[in-house]
C-alpha atoms as a PDB file:
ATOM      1  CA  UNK A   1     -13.601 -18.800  47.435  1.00  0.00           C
ATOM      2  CA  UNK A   2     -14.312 -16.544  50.006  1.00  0.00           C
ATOM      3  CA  UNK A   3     -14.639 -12.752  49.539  1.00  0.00           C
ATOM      4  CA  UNK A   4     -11.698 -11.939  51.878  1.00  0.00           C
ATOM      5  CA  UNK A   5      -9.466 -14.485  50.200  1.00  0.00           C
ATOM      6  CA  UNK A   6     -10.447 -13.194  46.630  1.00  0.00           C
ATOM      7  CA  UNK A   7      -8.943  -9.774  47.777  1.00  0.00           C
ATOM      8  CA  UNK A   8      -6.267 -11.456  49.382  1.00  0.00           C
ATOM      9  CA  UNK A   9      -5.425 -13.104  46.544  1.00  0.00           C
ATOM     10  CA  UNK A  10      -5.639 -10.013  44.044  1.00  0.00           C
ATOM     11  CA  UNK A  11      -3.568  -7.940  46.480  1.00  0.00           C
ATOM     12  CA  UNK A  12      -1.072 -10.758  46.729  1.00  0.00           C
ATOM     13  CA  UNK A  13      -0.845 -10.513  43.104  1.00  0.00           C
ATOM     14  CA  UNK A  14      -0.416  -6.479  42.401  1.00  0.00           C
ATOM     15  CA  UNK A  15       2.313  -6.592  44.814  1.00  0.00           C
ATOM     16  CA  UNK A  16       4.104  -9.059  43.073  1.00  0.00           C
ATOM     17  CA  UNK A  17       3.134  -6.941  39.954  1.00  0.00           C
ATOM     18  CA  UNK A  18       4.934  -4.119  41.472  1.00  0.00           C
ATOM     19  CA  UNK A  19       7.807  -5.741  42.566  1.00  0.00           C
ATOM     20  CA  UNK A  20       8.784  -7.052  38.838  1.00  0.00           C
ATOM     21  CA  UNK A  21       7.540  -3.843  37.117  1.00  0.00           C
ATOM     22  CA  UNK A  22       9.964  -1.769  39.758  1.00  0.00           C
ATOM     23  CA  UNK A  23      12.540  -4.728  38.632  1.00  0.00           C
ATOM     24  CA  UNK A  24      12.281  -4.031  35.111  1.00  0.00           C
ATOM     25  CA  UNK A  25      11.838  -0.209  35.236  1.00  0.00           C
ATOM     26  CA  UNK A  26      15.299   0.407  37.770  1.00  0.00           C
ATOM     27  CA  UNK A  27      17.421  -2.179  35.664  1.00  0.00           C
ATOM     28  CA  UNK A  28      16.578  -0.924  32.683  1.00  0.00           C
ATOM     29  CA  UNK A  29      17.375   2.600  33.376  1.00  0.00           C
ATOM     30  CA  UNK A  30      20.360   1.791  35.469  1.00  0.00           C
ATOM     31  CA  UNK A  31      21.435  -1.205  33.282  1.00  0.00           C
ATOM     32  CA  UNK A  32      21.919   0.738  30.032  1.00  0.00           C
ATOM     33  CA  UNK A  33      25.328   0.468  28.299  1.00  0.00           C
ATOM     34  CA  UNK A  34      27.585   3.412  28.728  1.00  0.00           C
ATOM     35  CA  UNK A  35      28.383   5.062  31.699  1.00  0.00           C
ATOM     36  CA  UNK A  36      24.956   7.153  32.871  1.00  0.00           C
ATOM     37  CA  UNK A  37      26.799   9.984  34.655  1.00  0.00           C
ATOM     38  CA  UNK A  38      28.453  10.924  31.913  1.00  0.00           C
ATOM     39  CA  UNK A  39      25.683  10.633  29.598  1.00  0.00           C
ATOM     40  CA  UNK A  40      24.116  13.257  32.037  1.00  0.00           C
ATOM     41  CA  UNK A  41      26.951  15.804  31.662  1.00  0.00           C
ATOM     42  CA  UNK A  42      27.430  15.604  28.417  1.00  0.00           C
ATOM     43  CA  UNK A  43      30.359  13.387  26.513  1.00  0.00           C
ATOM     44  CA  UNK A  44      32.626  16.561  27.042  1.00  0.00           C
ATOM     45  CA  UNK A  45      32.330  16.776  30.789  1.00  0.00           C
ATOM     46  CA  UNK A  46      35.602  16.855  33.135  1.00  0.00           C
ATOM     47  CA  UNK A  47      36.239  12.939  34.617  1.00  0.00           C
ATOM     48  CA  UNK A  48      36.660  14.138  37.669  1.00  0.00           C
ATOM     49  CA  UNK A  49      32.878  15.989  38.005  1.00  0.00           C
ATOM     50  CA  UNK A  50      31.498  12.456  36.397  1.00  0.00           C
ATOM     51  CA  UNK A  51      33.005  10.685  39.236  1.00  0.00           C
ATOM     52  CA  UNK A  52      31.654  12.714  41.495  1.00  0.00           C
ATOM     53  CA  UNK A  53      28.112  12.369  39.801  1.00  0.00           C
ATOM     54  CA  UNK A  54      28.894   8.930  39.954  1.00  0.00           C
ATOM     55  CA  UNK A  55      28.960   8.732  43.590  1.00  0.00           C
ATOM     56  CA  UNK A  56      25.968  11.090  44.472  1.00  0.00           C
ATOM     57  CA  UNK A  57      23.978   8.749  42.630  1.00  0.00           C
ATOM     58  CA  UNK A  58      25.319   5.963  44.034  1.00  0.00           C
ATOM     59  CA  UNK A  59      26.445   3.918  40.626  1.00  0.00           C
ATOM     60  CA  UNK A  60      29.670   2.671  42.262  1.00  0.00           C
ATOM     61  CA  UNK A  61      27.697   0.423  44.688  1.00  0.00           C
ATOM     62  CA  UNK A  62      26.279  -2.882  43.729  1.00  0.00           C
ATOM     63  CA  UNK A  63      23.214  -3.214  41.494  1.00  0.00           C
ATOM     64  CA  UNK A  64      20.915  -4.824  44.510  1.00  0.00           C
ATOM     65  CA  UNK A  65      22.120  -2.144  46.863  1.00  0.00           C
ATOM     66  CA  UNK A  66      21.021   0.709  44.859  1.00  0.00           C
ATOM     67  CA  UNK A  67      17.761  -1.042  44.239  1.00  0.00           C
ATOM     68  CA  UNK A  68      16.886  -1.651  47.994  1.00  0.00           C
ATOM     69  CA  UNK A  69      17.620   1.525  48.504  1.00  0.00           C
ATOM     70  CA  UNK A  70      15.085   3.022  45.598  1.00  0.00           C
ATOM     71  CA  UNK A  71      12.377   0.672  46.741  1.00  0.00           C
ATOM     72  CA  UNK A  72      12.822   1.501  50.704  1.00  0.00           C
ATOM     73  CA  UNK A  73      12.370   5.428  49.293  1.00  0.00           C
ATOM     74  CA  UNK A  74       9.364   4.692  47.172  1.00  0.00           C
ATOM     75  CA  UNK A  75       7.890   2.897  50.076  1.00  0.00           C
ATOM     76  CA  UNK A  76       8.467   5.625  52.664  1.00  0.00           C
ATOM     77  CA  UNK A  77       8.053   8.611  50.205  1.00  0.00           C
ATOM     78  CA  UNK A  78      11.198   9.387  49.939  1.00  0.00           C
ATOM     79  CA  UNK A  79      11.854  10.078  46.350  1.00  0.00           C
ATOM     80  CA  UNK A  80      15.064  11.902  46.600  1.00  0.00           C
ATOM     81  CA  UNK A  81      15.786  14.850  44.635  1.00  0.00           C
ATOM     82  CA  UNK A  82      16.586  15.936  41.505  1.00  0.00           C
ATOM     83  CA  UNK A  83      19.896  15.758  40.020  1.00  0.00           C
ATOM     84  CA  UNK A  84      19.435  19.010  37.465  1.00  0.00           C
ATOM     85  CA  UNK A  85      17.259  21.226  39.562  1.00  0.00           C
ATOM     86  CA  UNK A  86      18.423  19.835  43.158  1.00  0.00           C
ATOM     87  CA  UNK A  87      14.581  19.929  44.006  1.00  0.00           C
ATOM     88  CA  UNK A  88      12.574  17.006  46.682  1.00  0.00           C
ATOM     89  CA  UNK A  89      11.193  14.410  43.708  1.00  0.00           C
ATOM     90  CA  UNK A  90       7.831  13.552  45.678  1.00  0.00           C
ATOM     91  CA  UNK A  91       6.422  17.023  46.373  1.00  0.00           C
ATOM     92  CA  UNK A  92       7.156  17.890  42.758  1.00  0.00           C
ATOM     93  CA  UNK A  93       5.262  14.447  41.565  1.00  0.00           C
ATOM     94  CA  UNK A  94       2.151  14.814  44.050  1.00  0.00           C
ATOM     95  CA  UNK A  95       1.412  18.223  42.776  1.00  0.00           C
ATOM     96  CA  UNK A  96       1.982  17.513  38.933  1.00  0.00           C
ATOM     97  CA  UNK A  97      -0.073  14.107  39.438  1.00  0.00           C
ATOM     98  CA  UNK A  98      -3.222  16.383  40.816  1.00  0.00           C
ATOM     99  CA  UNK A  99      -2.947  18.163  37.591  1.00  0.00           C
ATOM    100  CA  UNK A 100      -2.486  15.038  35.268  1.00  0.00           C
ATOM    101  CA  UNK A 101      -5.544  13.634  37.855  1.00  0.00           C
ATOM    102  CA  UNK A 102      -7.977  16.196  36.557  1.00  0.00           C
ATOM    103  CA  UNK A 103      -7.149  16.297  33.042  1.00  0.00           C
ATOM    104  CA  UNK A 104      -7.554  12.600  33.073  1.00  0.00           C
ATOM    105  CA  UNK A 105     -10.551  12.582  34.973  1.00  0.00           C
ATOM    106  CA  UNK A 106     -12.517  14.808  33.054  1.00  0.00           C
ATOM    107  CA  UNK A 107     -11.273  13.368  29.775  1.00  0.00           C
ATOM    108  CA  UNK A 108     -13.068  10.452  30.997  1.00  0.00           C
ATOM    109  CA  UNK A 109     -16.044  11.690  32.106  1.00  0.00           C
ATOM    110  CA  UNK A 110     -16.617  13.490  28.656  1.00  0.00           C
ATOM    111  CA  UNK A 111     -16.183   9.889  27.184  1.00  0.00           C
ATOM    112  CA  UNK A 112     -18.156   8.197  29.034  1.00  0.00           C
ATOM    113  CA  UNK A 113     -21.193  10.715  28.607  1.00  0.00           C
ATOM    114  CA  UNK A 114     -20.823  10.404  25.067  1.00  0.00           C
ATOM    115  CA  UNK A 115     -20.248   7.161  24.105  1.00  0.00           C
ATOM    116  CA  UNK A 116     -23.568   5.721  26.251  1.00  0.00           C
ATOM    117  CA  UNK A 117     -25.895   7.697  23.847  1.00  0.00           C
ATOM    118  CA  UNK A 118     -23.743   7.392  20.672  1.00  0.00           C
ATOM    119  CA  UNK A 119     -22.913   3.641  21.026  1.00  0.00           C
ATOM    120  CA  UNK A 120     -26.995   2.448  22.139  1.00  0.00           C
ATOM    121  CA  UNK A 121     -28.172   4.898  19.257  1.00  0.00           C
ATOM    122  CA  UNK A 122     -26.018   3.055  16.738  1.00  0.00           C
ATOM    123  CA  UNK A 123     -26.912  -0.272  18.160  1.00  0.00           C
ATOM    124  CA  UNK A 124     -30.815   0.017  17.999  1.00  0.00           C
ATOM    125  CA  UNK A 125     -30.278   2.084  14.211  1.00  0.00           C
ATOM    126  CA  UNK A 126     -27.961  -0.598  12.978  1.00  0.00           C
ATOM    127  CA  UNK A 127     -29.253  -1.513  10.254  1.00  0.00           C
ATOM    128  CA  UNK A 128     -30.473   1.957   8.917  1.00  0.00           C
ATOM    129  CA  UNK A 129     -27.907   5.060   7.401  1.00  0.00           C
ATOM    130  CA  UNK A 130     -27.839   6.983  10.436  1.00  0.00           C
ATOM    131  CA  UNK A 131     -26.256   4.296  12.561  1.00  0.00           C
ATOM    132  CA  UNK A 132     -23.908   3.075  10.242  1.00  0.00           C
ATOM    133  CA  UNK A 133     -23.018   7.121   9.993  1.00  0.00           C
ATOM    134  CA  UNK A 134     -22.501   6.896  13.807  1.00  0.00           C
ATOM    135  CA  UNK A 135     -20.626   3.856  13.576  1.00  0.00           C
ATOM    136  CA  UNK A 136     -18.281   5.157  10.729  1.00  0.00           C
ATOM    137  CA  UNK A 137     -17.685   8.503  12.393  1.00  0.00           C
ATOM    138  CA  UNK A 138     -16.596   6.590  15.664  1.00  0.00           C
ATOM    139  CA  UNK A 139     -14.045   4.547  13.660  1.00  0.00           C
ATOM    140  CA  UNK A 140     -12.902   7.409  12.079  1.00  0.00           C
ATOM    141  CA  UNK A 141     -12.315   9.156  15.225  1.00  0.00           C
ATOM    142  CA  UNK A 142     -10.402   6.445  16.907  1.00  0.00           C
ATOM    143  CA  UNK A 143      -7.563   6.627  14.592  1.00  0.00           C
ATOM    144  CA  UNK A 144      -7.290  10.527  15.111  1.00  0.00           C
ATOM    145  CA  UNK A 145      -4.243  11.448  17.570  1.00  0.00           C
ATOM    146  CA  UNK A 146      -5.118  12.911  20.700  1.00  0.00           C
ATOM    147  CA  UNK A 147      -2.237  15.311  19.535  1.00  0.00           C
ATOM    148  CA  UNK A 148      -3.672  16.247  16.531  1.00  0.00           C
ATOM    149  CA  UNK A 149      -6.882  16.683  17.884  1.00  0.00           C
ATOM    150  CA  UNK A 150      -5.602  19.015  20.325  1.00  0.00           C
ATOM    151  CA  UNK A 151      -3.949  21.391  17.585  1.00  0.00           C
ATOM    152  CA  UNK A 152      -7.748  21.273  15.978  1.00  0.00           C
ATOM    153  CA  UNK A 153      -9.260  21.789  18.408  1.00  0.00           C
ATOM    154  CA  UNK A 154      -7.245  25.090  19.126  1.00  0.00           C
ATOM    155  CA  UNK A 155      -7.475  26.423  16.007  1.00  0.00           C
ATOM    156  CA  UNK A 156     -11.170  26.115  16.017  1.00  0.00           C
ATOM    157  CA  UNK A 157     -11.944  27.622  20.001  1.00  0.00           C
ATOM    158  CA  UNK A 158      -8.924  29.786  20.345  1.00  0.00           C
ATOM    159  CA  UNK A 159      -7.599  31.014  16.832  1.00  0.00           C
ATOM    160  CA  UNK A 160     -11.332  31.091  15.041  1.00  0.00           C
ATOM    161  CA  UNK A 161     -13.355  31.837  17.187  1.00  0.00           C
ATOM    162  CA  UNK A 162     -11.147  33.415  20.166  1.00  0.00           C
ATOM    163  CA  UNK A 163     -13.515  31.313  23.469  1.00  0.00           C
ATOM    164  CA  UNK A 164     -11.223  29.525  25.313  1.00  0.00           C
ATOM    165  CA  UNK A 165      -7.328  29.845  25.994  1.00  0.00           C
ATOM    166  CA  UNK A 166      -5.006  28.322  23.982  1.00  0.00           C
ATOM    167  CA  UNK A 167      -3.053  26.693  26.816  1.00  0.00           C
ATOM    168  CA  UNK A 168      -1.482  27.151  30.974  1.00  0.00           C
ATOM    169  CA  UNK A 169      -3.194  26.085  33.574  1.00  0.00           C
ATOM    170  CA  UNK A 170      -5.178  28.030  36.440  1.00  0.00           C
ATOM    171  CA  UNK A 171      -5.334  25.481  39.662  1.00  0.00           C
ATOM    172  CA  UNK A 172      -9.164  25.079  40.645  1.00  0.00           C
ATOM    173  CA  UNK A 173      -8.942  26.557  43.741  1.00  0.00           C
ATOM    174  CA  UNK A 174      -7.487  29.677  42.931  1.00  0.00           C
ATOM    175  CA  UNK A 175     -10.674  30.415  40.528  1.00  0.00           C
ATOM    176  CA  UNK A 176     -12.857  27.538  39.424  1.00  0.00           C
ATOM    177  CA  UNK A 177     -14.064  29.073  36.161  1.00  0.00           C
ATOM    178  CA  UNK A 178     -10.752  29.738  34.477  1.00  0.00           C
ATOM    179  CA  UNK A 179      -9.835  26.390  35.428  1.00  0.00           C
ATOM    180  CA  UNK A 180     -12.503  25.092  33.701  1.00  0.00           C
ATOM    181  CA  UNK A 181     -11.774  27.392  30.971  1.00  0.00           C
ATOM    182  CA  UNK A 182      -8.404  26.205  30.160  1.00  0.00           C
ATOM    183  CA  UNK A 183      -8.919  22.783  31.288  1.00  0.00           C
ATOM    184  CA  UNK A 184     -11.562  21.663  28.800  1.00  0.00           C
ATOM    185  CA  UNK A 185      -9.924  21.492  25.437  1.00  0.00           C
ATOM    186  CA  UNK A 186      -7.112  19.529  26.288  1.00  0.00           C
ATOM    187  CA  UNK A 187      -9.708  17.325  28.313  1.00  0.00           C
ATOM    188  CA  UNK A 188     -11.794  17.309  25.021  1.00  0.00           C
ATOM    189  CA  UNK A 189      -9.023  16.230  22.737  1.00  0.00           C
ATOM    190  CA  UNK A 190      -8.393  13.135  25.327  1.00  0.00           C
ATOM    191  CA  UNK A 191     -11.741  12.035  25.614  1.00  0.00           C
ATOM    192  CA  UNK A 192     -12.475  12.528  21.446  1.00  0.00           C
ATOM    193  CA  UNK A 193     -10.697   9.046  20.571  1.00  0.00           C
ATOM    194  CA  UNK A 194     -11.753   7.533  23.905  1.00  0.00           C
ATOM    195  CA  UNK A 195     -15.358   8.251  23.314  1.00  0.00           C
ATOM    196  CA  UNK A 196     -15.096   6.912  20.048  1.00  0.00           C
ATOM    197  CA  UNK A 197     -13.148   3.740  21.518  1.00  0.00           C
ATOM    198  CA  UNK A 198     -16.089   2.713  24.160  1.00  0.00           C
ATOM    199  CA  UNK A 199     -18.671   3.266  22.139  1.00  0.00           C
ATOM    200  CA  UNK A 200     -18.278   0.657  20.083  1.00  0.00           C
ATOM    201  CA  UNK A 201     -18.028  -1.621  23.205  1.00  0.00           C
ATOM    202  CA  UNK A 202     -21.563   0.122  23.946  1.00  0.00           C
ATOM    203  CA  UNK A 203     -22.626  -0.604  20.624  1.00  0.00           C
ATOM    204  CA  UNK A 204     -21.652  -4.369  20.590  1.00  0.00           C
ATOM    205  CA  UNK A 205     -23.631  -4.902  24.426  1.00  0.00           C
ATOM    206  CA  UNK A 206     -26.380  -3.146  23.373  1.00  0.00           C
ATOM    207  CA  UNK A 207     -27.588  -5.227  20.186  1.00  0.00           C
ATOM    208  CA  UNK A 208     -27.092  -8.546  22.475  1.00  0.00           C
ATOM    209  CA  UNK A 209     -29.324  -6.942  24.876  1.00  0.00           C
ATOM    210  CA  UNK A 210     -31.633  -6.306  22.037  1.00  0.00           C
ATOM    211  CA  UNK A 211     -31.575  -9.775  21.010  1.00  0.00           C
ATOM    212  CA  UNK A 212     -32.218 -10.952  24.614  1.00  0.00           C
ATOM    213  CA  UNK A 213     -35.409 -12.509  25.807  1.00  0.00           C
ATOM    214  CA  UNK A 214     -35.647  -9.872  28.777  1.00  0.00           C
ATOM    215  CA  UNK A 215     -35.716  -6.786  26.577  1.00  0.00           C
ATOM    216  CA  UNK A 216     -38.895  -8.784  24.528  1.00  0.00           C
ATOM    217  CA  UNK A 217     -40.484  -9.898  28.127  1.00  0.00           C
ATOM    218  CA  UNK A 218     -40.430  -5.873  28.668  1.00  0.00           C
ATOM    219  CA  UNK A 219     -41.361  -4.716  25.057  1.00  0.00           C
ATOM    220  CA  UNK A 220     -44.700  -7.287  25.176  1.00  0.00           C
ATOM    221  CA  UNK A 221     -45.595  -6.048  28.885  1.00  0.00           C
ATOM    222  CA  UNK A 222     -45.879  -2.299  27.221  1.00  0.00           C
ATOM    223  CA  UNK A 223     -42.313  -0.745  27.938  1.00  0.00           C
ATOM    224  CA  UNK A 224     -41.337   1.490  25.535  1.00  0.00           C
ATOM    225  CA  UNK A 225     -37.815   0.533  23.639  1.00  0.00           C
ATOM    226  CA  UNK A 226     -35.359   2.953  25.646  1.00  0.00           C
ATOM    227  CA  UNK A 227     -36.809   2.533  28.874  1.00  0.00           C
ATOM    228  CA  UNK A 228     -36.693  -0.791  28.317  1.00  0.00           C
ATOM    229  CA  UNK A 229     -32.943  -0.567  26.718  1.00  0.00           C
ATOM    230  CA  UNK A 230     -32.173   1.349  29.710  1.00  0.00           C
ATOM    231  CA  UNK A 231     -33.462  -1.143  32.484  1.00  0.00           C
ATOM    232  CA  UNK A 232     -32.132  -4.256  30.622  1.00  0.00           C
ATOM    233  CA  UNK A 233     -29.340  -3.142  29.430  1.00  0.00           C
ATOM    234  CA  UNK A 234     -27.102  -0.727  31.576  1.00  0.00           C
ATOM    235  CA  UNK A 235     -26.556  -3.369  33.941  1.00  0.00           C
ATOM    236  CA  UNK A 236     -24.830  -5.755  31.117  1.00  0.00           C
ATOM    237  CA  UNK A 237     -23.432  -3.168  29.170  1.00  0.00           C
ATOM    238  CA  UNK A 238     -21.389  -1.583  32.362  1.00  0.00           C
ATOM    239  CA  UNK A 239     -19.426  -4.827  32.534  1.00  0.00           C
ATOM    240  CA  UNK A 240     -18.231  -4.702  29.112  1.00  0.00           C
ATOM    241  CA  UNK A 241     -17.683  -0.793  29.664  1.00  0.00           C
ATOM    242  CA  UNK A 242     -16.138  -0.745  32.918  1.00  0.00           C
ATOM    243  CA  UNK A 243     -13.474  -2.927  31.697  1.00  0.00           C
ATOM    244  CA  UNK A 244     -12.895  -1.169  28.705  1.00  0.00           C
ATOM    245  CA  UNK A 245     -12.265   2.305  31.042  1.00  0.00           C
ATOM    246  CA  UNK A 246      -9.727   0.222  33.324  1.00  0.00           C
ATOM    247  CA  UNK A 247      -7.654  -0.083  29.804  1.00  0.00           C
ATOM    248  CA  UNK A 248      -8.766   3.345  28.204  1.00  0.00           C
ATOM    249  CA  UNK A 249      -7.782   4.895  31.985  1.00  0.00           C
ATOM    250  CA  UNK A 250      -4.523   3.394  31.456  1.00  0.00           C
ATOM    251  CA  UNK A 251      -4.101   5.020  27.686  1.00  0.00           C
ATOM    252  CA  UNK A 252      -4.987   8.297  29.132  1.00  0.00           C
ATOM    253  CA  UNK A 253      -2.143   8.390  31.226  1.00  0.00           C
ATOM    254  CA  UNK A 254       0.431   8.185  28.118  1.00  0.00           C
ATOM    255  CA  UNK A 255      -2.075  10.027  26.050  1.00  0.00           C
ATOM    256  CA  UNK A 256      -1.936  12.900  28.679  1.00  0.00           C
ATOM    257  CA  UNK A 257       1.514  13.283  28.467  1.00  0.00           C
ATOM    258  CA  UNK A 258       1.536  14.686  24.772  1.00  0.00           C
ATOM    259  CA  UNK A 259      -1.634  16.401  24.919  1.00  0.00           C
ATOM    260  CA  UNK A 260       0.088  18.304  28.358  1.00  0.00           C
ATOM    261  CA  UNK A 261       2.772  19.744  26.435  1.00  0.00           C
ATOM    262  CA  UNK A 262       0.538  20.633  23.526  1.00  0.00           C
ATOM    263  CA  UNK A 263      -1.298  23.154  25.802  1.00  0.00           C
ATOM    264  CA  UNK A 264       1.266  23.990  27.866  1.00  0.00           C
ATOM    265  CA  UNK A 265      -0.095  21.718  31.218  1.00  0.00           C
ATOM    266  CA  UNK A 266       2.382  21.473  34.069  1.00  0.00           C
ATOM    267  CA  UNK A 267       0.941  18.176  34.587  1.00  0.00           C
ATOM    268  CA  UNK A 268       3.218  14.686  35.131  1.00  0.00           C
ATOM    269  CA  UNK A 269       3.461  13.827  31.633  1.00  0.00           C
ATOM    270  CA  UNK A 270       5.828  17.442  30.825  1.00  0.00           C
ATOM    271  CA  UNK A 271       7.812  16.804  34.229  1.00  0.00           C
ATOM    272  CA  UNK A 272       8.828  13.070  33.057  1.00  0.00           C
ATOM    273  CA  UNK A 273       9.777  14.733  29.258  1.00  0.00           C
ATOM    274  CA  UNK A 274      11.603  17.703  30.700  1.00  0.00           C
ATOM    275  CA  UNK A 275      13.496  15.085  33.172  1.00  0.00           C
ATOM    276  CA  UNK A 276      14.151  12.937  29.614  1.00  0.00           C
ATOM    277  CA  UNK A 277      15.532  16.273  27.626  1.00  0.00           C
ATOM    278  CA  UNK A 278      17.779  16.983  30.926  1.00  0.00           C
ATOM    279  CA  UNK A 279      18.947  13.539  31.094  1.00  0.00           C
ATOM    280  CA  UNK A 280      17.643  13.640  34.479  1.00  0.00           C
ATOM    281  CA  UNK A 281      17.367   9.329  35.619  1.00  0.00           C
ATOM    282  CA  UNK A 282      16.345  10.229  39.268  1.00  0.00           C
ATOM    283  CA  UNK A 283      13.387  11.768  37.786  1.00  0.00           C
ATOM    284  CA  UNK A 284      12.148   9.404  35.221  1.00  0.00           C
ATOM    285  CA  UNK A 285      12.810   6.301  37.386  1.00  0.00           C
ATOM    286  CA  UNK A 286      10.528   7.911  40.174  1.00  0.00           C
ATOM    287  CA  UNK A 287       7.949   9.231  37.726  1.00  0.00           C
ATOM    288  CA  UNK A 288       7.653   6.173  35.713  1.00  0.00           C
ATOM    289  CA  UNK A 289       7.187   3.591  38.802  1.00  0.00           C
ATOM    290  CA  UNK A 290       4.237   6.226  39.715  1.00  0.00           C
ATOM    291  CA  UNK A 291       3.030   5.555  36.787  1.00  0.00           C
ATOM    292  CA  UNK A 292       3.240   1.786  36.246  1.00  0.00           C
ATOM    293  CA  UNK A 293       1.790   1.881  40.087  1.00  0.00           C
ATOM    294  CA  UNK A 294      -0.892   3.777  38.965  1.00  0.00           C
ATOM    295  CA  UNK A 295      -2.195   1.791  35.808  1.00  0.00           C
ATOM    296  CA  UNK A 296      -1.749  -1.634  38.034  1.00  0.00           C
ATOM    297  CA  UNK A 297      -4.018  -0.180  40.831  1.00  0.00           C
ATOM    298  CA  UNK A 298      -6.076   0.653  38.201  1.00  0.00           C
ATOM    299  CA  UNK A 299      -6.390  -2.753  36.456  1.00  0.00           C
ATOM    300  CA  UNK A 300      -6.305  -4.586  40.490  1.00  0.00           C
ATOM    301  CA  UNK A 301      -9.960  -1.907  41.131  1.00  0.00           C
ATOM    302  CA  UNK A 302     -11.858  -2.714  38.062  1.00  0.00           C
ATOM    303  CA  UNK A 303     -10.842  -6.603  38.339  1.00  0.00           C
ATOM    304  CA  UNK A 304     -12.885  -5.957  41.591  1.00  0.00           C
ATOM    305  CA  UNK A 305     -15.794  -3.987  40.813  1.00  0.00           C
ATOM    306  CA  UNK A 306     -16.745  -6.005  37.693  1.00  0.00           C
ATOM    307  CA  UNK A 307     -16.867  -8.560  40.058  1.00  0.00           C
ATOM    308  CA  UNK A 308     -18.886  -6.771  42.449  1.00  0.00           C
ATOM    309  CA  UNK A 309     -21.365  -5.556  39.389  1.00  0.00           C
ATOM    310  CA  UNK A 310     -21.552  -8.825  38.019  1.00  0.00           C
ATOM    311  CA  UNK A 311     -22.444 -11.938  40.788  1.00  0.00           C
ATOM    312  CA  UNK A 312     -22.396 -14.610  38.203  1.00  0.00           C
ATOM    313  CA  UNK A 313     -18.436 -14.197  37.538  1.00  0.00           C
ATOM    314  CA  UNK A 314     -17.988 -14.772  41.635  1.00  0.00           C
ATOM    315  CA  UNK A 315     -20.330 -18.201  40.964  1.00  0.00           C
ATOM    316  CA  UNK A 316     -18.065 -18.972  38.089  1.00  0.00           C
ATOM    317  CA  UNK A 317     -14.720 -18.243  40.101  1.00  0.00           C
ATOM    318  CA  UNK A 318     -16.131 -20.214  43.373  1.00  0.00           C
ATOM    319  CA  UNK A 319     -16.981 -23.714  40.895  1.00  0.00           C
ATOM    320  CA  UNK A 320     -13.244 -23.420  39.219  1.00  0.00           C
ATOM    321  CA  UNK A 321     -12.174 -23.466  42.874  1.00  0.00           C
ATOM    322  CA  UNK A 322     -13.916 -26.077  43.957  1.00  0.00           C
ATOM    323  CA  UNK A 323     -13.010 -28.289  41.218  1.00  0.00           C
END
């Protein structure tokens, strides 16, 4: 198979992905028993105002119709607007998903630089007390909420020991510093179970690499073990890993809507549970398609680049095809 048909064929099928996913999400929000405008004014509200809910949302046209007409406004950016507030959808989305964006993307970064020491240290001390300490601790930190860890980790920085804000958020280019400032805790809570998550992937690719005859080719030439670890082993172990993150990425995104009301982050995750408290269907709809979009496009990009770190899987895919 050729390269330009593999993509083909992976874009071929997150498209389709989308389509059913936007299915699923707009029938079940729409396909709920009851009658949704009046579940949005309350069970008290006058008939009359219902109906006309009724029709601004368009719930008295056919099912189909009022999904063609969500998907043509997802497509062109048209959101619409929301039925509490009366505000445009898509602005409020694209500036709350730059937020969510950096939360999420530090979170990761923080994982990812400490899981790649912690996870190789506990695979070359194994079978000694510290690594099995390592590898405890990281178990025990993957069943800690992010939540929890969040409330923790305030009462440590910003009740103890009074460093860093407690919550809000200062955008970074108003004043990079304070952004940093009240951006790294809830990024650190995030990344705590994730870190503990990957390295155990680490962990597990590092001891085959140290049973591999290319790490004792190095060893007997005169490398020295983590230079050697390091040369061998990145290469296999960011296969394993950079799967791992296409899931974890995906986690983040739910995980960053709790920690975001924790500290008080005006991020995605509080707009789609203020829309939920305010009964508000425009909003969730459009807010959870954006995110479903977002963890498919993740999953359809690392599909691709562990292909493109990893030739042998495009040998393996190009003899299936053949046969």
């Amino acid at each position: 198979m050729t390269p330009l048909r593999r993509l083909l064929r992976s874009l071929a099928e997150l498209i389709i992905s989308l389509l059913v996913a936007s299915l699923i999400v707009y029938g079940l929000l729409n396909l709920l028993p009851g009658d949704v405008a009046q579940v949005m004014l309350g069970t008290n509200a006058d008939p009359a105002a219902a109906a006309k809910l009724r029709n601004q949302l368009g719930l008295d046209r056919p099912f189909l119709v009022r999904y063609g007409d969500w998907m043509t406004g997802l497509l062109t950016g048209n959101l619409g607007s929301s039925v509490v507030s009366g505000e445009a959808i898509g602005p409020e989305i694209a500036s709350r998903l730059a937020v969510t964006g950096w939360l999420v993307g530090l979170a990761m970064l923080l994982a990812v630089l400490a899981c790649l020491p912690t996870g190789i240290y506990a695979a070359v001390h194994r079978r000694r007390a510290r690594g099995f300490a390592v590898s405890a601790a990281s178990q025990i930190l993957m069943s800690v909420p992010a939540f929890l860890a969040g409330i923790l980790l305030i009462l440590l920085f910003s009740v103890t020991l009074g460093w860093l804000p407690a919550g809000s958020y200062v955008p970074l280019t108003h004043h990079p510093a304070d952004w940093l400032r009240h951006i790294i805790l809830p990024g650190c809570a995030l990344a705590l179970v994730q870190a503990a998550v990957l390295s155990r992937y680490v962990r597990s690719a590092f001891i085959d690499v140290l049973a591999d005859d290319h790490l004792r080719t190095a060893r007997a030439v005169g490398w020295r073990l983590w230079p050697a670890l390091i040369r061998h082993g990145l290469r296999n172990a960011s296969i394993s890993l950079v799967t791992v993150l296409g899931l974890q990425l995906s986690t983040l995104l739910v995980g960053a809507i709790v920690v975001e009301q924790v500290f008080v982050i005006p991020g995605l995750g509080s707009y789609l549970l203020d829309a939920v408290s305010m009964r508000d269907l425009v909003v969730v709809s459009d807010v959870v398609m954006v995110l479903v979009a977002l963890v498919l496009l993740i999953t359809f990009l690392v599909d691709l680049l562990v292909v493109l770190i990893d030739p042998r899987l495009r040998v393996t895919a190009d003899v299936e095809e053949d046969q």
